[in-house]
C-alpha atoms as a PDB file:
ATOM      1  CA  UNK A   1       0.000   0.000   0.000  1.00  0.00           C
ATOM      2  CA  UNK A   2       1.483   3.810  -0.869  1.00  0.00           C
ATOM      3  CA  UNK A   3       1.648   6.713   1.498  1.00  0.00           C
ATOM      4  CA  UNK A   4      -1.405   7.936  -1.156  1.00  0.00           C
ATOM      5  CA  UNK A   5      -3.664   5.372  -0.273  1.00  0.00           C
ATOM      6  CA  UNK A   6      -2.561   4.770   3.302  1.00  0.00           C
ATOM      7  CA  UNK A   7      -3.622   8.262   3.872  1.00  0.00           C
ATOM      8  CA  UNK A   8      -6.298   8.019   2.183  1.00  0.00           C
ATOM      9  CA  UNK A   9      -7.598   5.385   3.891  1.00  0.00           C
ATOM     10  CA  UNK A  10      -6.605   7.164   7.362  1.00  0.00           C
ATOM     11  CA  UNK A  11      -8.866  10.352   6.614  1.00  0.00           C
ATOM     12  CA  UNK A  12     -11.508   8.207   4.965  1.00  0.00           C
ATOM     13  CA  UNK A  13     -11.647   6.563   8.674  1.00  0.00           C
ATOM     14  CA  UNK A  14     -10.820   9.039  10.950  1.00  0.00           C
ATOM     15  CA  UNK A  15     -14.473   9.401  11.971  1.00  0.00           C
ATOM     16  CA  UNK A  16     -14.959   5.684  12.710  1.00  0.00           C
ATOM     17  CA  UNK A  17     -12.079   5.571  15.008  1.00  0.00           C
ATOM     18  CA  UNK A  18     -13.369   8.679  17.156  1.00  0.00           C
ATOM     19  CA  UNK A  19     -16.796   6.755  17.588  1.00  0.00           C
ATOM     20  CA  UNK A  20     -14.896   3.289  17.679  1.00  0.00           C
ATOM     21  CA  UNK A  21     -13.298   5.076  20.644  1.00  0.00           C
ATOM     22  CA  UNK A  22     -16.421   6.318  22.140  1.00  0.00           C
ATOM     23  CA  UNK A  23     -18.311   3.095  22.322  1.00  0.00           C
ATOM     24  CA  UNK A  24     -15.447   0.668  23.623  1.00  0.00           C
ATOM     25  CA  UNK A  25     -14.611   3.074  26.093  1.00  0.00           C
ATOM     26  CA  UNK A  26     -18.149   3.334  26.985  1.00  0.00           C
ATOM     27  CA  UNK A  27     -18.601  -0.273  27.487  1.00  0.00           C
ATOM     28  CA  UNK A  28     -15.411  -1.134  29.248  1.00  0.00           C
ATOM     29  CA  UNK A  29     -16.000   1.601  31.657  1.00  0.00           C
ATOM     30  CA  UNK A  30     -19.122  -0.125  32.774  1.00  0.00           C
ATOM     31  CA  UNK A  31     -18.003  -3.189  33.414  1.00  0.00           C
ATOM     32  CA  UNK A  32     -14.465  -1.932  35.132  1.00  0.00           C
ATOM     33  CA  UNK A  33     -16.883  -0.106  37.486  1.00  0.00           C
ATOM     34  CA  UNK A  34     -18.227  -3.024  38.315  1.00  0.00           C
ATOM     35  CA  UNK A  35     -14.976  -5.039  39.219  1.00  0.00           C
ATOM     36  CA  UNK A  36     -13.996  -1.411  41.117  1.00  0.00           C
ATOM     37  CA  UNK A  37     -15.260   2.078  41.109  1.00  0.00           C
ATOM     38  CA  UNK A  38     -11.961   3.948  41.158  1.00  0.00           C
ATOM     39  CA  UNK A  39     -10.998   2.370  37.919  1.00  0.00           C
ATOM     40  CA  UNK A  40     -10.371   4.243  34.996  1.00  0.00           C
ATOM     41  CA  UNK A  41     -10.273   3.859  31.180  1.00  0.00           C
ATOM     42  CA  UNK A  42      -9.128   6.245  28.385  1.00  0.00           C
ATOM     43  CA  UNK A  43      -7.842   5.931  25.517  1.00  0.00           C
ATOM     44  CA  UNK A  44      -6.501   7.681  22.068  1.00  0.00           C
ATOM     45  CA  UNK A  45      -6.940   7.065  18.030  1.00  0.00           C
ATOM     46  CA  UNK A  46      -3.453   7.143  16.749  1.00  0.00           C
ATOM     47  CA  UNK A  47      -2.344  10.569  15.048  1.00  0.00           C
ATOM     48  CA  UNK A  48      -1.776  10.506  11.458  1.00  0.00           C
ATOM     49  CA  UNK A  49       1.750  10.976  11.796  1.00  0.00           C
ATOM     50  CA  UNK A  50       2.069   8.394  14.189  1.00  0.00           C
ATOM     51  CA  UNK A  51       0.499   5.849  11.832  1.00  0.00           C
ATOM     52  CA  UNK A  52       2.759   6.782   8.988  1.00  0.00           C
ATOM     53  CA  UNK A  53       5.754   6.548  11.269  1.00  0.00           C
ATOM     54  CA  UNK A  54       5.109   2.799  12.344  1.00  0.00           C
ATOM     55  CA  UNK A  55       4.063   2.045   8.829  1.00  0.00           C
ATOM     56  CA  UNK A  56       7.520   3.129   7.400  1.00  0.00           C
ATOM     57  CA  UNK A  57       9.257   2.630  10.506  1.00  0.00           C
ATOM     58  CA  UNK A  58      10.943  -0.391   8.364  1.00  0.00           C
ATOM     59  CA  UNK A  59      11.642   0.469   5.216  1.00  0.00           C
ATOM     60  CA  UNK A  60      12.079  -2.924   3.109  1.00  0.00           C
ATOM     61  CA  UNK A  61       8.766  -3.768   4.916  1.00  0.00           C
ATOM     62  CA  UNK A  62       5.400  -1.475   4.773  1.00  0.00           C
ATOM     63  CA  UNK A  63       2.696  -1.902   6.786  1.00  0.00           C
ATOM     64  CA  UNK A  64      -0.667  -2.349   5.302  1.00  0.00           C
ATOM     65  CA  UNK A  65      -3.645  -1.090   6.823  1.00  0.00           C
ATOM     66  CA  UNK A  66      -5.072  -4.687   8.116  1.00  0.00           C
ATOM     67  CA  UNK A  67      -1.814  -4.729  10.218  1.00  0.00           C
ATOM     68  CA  UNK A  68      -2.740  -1.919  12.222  1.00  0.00           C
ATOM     69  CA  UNK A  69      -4.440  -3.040  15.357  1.00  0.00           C
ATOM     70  CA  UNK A  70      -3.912  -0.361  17.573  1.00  0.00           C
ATOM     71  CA  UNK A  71      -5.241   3.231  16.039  1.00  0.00           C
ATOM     72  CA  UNK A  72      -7.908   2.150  18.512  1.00  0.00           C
ATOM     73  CA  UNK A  73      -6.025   1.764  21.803  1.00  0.00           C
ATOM     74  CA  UNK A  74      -7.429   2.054  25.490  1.00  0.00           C
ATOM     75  CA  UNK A  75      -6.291   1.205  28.426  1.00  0.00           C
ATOM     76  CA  UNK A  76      -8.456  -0.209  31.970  1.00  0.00           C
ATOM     77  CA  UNK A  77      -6.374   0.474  35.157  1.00  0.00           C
ATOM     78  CA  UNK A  78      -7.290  -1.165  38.357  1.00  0.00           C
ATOM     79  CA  UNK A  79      -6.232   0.345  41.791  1.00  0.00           C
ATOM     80  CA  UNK A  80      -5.005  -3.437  42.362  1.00  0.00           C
ATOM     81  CA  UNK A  81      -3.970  -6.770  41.154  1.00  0.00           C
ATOM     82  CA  UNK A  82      -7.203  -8.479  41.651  1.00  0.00           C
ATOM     83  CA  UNK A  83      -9.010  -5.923  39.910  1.00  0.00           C
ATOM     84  CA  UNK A  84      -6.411  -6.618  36.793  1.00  0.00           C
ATOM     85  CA  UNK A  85      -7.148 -10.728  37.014  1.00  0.00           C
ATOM     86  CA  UNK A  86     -11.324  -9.980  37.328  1.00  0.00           C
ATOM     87  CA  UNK A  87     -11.277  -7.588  34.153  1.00  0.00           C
ATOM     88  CA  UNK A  88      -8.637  -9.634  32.790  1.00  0.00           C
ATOM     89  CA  UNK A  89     -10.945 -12.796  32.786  1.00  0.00           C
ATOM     90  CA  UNK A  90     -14.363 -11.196  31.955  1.00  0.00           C
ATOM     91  CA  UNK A  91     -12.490  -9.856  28.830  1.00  0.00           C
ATOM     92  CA  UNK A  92     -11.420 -13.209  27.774  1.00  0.00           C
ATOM     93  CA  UNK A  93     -15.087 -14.295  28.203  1.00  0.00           C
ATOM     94  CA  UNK A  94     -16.433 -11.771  25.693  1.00  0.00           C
ATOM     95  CA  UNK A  95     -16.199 -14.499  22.712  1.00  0.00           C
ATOM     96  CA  UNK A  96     -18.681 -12.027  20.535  1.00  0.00           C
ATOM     97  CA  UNK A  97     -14.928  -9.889  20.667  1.00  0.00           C
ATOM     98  CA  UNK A  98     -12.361 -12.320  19.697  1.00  0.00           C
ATOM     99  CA  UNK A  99     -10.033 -11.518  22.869  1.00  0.00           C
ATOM    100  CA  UNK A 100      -6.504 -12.264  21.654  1.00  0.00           C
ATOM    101  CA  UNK A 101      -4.197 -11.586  25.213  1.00  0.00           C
ATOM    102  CA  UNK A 102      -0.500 -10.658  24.992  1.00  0.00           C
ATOM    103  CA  UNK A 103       0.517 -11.497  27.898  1.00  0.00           C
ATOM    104  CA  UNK A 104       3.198  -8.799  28.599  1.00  0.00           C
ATOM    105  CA  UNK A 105       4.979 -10.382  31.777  1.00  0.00           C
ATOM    106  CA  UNK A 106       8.963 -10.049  31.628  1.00  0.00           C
ATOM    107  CA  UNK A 107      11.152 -13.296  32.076  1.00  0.00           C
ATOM    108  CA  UNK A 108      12.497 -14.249  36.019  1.00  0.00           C
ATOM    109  CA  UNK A 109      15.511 -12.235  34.842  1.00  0.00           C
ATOM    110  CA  UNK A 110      13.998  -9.136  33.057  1.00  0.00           C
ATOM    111  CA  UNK A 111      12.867  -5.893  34.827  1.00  0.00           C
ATOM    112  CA  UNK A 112       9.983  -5.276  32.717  1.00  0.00           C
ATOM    113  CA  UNK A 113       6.164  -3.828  33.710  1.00  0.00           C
ATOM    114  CA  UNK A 114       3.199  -5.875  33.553  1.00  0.00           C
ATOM    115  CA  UNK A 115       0.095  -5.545  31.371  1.00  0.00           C
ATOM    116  CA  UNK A 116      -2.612  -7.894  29.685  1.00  0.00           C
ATOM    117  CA  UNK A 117      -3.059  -6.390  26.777  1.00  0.00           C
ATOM    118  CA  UNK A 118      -5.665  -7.494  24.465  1.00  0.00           C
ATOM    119  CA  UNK A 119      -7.063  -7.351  20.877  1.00  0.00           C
ATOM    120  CA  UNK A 120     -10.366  -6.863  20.568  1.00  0.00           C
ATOM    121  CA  UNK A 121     -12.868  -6.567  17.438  1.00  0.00           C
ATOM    122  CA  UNK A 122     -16.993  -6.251  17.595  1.00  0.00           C
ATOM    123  CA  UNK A 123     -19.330  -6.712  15.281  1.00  0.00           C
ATOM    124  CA  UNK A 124     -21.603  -4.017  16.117  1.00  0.00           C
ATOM    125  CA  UNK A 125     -18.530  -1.184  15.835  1.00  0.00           C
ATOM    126  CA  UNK A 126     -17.428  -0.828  12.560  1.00  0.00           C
ATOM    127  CA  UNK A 127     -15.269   0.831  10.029  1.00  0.00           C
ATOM    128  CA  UNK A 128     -16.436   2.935   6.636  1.00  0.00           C
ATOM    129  CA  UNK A 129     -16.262  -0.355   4.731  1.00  0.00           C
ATOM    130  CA  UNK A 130     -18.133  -2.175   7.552  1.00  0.00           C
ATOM    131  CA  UNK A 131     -15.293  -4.336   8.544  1.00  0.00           C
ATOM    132  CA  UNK A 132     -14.882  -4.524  12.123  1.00  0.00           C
ATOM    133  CA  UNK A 133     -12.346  -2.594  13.762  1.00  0.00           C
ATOM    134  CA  UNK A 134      -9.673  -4.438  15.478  1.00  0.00           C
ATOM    135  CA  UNK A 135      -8.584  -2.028  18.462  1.00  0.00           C
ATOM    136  CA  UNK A 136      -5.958  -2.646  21.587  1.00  0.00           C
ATOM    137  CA  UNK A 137      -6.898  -2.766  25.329  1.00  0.00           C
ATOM    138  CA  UNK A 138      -3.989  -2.967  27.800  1.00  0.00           C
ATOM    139  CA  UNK A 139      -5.242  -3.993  31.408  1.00  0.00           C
ATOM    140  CA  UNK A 140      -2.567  -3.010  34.451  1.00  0.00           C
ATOM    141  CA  UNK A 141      -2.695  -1.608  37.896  1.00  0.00           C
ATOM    142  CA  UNK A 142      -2.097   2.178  38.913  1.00  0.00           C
ATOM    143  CA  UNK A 143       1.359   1.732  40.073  1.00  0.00           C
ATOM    144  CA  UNK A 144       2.139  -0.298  36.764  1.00  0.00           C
ATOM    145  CA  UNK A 145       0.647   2.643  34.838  1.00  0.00           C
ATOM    146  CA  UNK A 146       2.407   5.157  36.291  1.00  0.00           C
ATOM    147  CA  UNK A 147       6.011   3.405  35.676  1.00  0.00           C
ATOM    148  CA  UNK A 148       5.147   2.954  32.051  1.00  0.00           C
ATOM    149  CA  UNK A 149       4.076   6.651  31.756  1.00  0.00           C
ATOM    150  CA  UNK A 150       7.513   7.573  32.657  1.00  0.00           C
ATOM    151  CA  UNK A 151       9.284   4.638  30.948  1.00  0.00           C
ATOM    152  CA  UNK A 152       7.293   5.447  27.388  1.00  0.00           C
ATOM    153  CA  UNK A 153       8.610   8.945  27.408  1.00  0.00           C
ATOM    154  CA  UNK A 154      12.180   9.076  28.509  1.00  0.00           C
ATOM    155  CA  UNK A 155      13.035   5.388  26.524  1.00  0.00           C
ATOM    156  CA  UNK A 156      10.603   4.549  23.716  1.00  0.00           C
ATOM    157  CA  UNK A 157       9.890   8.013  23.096  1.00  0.00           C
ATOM    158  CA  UNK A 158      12.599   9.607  24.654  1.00  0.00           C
ATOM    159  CA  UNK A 159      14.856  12.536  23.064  1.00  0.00           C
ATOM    160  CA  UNK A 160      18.304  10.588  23.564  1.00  0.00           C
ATOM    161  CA  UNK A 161      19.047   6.969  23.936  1.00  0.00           C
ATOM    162  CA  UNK A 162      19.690   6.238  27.610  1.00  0.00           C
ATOM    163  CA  UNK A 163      23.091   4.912  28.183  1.00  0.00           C
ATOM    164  CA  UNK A 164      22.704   1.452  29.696  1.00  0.00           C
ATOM    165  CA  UNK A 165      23.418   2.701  33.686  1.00  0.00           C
ATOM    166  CA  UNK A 166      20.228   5.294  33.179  1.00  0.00           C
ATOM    167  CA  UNK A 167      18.092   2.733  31.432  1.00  0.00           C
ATOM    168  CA  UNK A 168      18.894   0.523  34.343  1.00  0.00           C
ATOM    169  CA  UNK A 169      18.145   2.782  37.021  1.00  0.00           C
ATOM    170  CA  UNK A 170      14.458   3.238  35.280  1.00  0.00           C
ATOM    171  CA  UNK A 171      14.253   0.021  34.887  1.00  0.00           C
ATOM    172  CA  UNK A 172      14.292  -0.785  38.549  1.00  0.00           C
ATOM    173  CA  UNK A 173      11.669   1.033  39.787  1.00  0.00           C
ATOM    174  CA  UNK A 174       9.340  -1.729  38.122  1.00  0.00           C
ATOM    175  CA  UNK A 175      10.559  -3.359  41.650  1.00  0.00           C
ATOM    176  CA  UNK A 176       9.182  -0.947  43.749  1.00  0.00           C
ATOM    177  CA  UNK A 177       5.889  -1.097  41.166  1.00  0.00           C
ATOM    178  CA  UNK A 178       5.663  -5.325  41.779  1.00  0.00           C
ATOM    179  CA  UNK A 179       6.378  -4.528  45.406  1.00  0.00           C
ATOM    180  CA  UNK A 180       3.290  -2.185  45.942  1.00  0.00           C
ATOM    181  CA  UNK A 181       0.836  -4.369  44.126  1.00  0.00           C
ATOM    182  CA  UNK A 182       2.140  -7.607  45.750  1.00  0.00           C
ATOM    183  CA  UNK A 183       1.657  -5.954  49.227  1.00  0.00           C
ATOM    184  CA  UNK A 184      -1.406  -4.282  48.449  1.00  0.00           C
ATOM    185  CA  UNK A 185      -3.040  -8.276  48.194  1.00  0.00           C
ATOM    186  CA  UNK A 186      -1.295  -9.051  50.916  1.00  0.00           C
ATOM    187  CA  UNK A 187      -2.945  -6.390  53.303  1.00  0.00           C
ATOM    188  CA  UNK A 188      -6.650  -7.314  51.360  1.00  0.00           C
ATOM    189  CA  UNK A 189      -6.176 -10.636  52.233  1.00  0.00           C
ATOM    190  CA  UNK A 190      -5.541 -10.534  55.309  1.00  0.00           C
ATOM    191  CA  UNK A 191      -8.256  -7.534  55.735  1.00  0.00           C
ATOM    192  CA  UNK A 192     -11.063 -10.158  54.974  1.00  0.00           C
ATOM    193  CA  UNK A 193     -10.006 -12.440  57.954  1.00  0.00           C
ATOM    194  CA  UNK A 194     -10.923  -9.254  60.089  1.00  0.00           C
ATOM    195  CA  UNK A 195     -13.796  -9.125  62.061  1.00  0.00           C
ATOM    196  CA  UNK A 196     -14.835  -5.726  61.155  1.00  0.00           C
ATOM    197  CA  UNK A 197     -14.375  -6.367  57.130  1.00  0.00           C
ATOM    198  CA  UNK A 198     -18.134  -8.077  56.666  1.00  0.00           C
ATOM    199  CA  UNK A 199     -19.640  -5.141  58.140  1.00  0.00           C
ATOM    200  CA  UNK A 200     -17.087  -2.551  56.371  1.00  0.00           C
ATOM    201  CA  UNK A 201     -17.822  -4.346  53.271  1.00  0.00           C
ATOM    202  CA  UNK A 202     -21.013  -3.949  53.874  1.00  0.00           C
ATOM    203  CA  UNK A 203     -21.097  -0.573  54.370  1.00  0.00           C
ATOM    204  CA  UNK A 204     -19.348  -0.331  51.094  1.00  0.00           C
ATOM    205  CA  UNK A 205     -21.770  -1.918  48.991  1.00  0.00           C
ATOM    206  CA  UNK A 206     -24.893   0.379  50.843  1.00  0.00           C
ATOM    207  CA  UNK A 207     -22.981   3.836  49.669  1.00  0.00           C
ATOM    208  CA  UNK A 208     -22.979   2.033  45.972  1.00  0.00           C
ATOM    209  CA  UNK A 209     -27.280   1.233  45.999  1.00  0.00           C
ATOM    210  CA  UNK A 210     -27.720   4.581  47.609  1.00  0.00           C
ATOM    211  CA  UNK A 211     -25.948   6.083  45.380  1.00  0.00           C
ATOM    212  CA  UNK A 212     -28.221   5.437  42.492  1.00  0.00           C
ATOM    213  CA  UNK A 213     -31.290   5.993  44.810  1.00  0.00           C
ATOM    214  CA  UNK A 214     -30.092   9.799  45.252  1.00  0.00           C
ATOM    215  CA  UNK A 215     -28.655  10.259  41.882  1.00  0.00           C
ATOM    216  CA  UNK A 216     -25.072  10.188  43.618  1.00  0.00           C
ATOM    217  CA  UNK A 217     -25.428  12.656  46.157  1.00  0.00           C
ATOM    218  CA  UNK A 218     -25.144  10.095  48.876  1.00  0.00           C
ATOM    219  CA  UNK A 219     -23.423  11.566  52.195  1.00  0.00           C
ATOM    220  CA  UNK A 220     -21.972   8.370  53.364  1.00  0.00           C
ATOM    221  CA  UNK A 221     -20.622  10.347  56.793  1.00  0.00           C
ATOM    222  CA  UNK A 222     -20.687   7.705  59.110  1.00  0.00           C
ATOM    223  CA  UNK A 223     -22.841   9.460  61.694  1.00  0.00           C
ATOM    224  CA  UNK A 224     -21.459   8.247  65.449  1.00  0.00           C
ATOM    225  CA  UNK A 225     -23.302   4.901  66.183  1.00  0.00           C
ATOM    226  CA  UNK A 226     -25.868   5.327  63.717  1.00  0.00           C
ATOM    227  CA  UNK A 227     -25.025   2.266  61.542  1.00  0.00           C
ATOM    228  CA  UNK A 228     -24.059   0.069  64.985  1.00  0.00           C
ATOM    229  CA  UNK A 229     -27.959   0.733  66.150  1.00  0.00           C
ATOM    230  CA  UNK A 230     -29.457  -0.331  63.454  1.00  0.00           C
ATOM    231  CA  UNK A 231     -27.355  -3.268  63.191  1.00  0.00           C
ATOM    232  CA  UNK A 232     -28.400  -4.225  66.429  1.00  0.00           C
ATOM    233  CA  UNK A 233     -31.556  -4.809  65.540  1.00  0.00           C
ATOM    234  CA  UNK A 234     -30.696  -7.756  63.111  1.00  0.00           C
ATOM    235  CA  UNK A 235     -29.848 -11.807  64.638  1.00  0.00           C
ATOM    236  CA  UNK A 236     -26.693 -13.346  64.580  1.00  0.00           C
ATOM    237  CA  UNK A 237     -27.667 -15.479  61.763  1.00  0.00           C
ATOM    238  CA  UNK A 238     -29.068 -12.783  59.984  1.00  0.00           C
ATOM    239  CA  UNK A 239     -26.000 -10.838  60.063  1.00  0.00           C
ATOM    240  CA  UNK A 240     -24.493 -13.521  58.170  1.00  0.00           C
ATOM    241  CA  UNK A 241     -26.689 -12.958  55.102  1.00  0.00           C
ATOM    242  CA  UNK A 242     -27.303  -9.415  54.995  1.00  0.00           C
ATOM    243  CA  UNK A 243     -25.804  -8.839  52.065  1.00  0.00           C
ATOM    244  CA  UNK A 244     -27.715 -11.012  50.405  1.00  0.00           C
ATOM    245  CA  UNK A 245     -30.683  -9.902  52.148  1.00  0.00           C
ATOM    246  CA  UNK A 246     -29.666  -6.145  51.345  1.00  0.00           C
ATOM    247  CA  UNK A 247     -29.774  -7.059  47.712  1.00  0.00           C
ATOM    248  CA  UNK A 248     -32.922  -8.985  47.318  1.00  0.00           C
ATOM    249  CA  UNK A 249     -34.885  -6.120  49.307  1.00  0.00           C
ATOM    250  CA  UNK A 250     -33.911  -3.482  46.937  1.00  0.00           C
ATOM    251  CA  UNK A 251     -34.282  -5.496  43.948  1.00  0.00           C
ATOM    252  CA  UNK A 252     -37.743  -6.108  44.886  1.00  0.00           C
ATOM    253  CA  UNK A 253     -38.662  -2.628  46.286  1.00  0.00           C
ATOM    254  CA  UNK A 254     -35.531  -0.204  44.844  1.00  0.00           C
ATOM    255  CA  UNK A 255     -38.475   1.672  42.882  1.00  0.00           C
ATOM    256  CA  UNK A 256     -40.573   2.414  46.264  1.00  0.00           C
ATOM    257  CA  UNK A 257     -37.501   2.899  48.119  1.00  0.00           C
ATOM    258  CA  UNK A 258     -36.139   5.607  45.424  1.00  0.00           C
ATOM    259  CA  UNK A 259     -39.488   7.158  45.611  1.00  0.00           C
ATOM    260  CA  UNK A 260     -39.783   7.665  48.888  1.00  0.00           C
ATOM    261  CA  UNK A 261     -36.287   8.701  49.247  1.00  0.00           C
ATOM    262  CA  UNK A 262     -36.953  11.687  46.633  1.00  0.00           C
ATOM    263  CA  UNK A 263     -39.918  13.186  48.740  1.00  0.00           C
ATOM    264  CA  UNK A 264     -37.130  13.965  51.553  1.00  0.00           C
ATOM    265  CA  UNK A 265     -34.051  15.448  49.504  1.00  0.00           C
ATOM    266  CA  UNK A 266     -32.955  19.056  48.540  1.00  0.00           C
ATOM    267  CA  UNK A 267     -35.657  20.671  46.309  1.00  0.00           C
ATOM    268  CA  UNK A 268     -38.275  18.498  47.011  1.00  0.00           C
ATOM    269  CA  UNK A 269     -41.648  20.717  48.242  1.00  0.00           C
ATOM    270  CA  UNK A 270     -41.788  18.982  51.966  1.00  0.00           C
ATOM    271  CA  UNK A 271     -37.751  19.194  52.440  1.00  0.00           C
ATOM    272  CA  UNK A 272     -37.430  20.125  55.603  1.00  0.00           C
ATOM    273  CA  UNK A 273     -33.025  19.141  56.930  1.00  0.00           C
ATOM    274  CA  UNK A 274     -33.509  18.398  60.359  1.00  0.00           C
ATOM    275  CA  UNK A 275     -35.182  15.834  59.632  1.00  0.00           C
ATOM    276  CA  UNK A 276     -34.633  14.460  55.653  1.00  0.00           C
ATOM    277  CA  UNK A 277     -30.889  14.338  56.526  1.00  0.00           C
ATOM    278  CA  UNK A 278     -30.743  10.516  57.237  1.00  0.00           C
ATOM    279  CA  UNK A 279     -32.262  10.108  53.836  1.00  0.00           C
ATOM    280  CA  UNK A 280     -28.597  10.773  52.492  1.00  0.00           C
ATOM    281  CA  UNK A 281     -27.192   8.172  54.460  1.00  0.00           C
ATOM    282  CA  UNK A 282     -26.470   4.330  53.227  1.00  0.00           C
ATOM    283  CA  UNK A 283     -28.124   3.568  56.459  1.00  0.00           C
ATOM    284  CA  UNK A 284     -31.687   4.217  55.369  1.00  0.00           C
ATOM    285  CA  UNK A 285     -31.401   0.838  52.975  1.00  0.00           C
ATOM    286  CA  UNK A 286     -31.094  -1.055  56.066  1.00  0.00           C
ATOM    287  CA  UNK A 287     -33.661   1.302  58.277  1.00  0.00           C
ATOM    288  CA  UNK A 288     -36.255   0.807  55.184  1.00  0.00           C
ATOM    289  CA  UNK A 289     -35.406  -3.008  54.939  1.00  0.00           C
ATOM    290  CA  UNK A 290     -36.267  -2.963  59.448  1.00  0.00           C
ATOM    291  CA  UNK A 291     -39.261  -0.618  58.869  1.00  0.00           C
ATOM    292  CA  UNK A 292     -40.844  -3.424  56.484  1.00  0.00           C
ATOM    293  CA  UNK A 293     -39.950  -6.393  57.753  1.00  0.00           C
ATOM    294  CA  UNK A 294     -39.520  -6.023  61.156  1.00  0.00           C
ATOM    295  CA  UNK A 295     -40.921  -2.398  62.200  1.00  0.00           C
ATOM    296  CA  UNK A 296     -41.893  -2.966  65.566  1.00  0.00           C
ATOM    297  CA  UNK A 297     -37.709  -4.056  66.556  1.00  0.00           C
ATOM    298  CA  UNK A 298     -36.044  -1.359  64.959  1.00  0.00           C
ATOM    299  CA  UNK A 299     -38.325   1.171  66.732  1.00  0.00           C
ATOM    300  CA  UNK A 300     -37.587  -0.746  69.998  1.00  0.00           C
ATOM    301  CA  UNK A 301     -34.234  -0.546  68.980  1.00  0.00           C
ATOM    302  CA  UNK A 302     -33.719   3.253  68.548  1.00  0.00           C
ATOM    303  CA  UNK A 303     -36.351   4.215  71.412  1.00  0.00           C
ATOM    304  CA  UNK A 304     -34.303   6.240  73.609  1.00  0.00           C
ATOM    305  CA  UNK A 305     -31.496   7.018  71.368  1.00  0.00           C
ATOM    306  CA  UNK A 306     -30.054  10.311  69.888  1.00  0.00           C
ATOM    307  CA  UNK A 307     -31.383   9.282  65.876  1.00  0.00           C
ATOM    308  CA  UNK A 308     -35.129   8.657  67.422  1.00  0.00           C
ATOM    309  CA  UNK A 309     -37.020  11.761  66.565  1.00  0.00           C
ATOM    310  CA  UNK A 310     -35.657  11.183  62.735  1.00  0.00           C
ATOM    311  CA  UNK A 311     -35.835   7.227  62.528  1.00  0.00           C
ATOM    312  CA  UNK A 312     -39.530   7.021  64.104  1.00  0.00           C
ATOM    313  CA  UNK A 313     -40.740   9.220  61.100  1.00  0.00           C
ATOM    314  CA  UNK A 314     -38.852   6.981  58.677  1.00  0.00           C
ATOM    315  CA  UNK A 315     -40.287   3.653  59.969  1.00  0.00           C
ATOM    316  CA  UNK A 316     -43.704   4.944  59.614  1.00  0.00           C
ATOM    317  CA  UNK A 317     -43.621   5.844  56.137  1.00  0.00           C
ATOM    318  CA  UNK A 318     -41.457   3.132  54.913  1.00  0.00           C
ATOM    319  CA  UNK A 319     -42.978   0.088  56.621  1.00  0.00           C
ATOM    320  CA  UNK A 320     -45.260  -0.281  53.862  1.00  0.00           C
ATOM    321  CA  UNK A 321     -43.563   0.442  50.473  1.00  0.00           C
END
């Protein structure tokens, strides 16, 4: 293929790989958030110059534009390992996308940064020609990204060569990089085998459903012995399942719930702080969950306590959604 019609064929695609862009970064983003909230993706469509440079970057040997796989490249990072391996695996579940990994580990004897990266291709996103267009997806944790970031500008793309003492002293920070992640799992797993990590994680997973029962403008402040009190008002063997439970009571009444919660939040006509407050707070999941299945408990529960004249309200008006 010439520069003429390599060109051509760049322009004549340029707006496919903006919307390419758009749409895998769309629906990688929702799942990632799902694995973790604080993960990211982003992503470019290589520059025109760029492309020209890696198809002539060998002269005796042009690229063609079926060997480009990457104007299309994202990448998913992951605050930690685990996040990496979940993404990692859903991605090589997507058969519709023919996932092709790379599996970009270094040898026992290379200092080199770790990434999955991936090919990818859908159906559904296209090219011009409607061919589907093949795009990249590298997959690392934060640390990881952050030593390539340096690494891709002062070696691949750097303005000298590095003399070989520089190039090792970059090269060693991947250490510090496999370090981090590797006691970053460490802590985790050892934080599950806590007793306080069911109930943090639980606490965790209420700011994410109230979150889309306020339309994100959950407080999640932890008032002083609020969440404790209402606790106390499930069994021992409930606590086991409350997750669980948690889950199958909003799927069945999110809708109500999300109603209800709207009549007591900023702008709504019978606001009034003082009181609506606790509607910001995770805890009202579980307070709404008491109020309807066991009402008459959880106001036993908080008679006498400092949240009582802002609970009672609450129990009477969501015992029956």
């Amino acid at each position: 293929m010439s520069i003429e019609s390599l060109t051509e064929r760049y322009f004549e695609e340029r707006d496919a790989l903006d919307n390419a862009l758009d749409e895998w970064s769309r629906q990688l983003l929702a799942f990632a958030h799902t694995v973790d909230p604080a993960a990211t993706v982003s992503g470019r469509v290589k520059s025109y110059r760029s492309m020209l440079g890696k198809a002539y970057r060998v002269a005796s040997k042009v690229r063609s534009w079926s060997e480009f796989g990457d104007l299309v490249a994202l990448k998913a990072v992951f605050p930690t390992s685990r996040g990496v391996t979940e993404f990692s695996e859903w991605l090589l579940d997507q058969a519709a996308w023919n996932p092709v990994l790379d599996d970009k580990q270094g040898e026992p004897t290379e200092l080199k940064y770790k990434s999955n990266q991936f090919d990818l291709e859908s159906s559904e996103i296209r090219d011009s020609r409607g061919e589907p267009l093949k795009i990249e997806v590298q997959v690392r944790t934060a640390v990881s990204d952050a030593w390539y970031v340096v690494d891709h500008r002062l070696q691949y793309k750097g303005i000298v060569e590095l003399p070989s003492d520089l190039q090792r002293k970059l090269n060693r920070l991947i250490v510090l990089a496999e370090l981090f992640d590797e006691e970053v799992e460490a802590v985790i797993a050892r934080q599950i085998g806590l007793p306080e990590y069911a109930v943090a994680r639980l606490y965790d997973g209420l700011v994410r459903i109230s979150e889309t029962l306020v339309d994100g403008q959950t407080r999640a402040s932890r008032p002083e012995g609020l969440l404790e009190l209402i606790l106390s008002s499930y069994a021992e063997e409930e606590m086991e399942s409350l997750e669980t439970t948690v889950n199958a009571f909003v799927a069945e009444h999110g809708e109500a719930l999300r109603a209800v919660i709207q009549r007591h939040i900023y702008g709504a006509h019978s606001f009034v702080e003082s009181r609506d407050w606790i509607y910001y707070e995770p805890e009202a999941i579980l307070i709404a969950e008491r109020a309807r299945v066991k009402p008459s408990l959880i106001r036993a529960k908080v008679a006498g306590s400092d949240f009582e004249s802002v609970i009672g309200p609450m129990i009477v008006e969501l015992k029956s959604i």
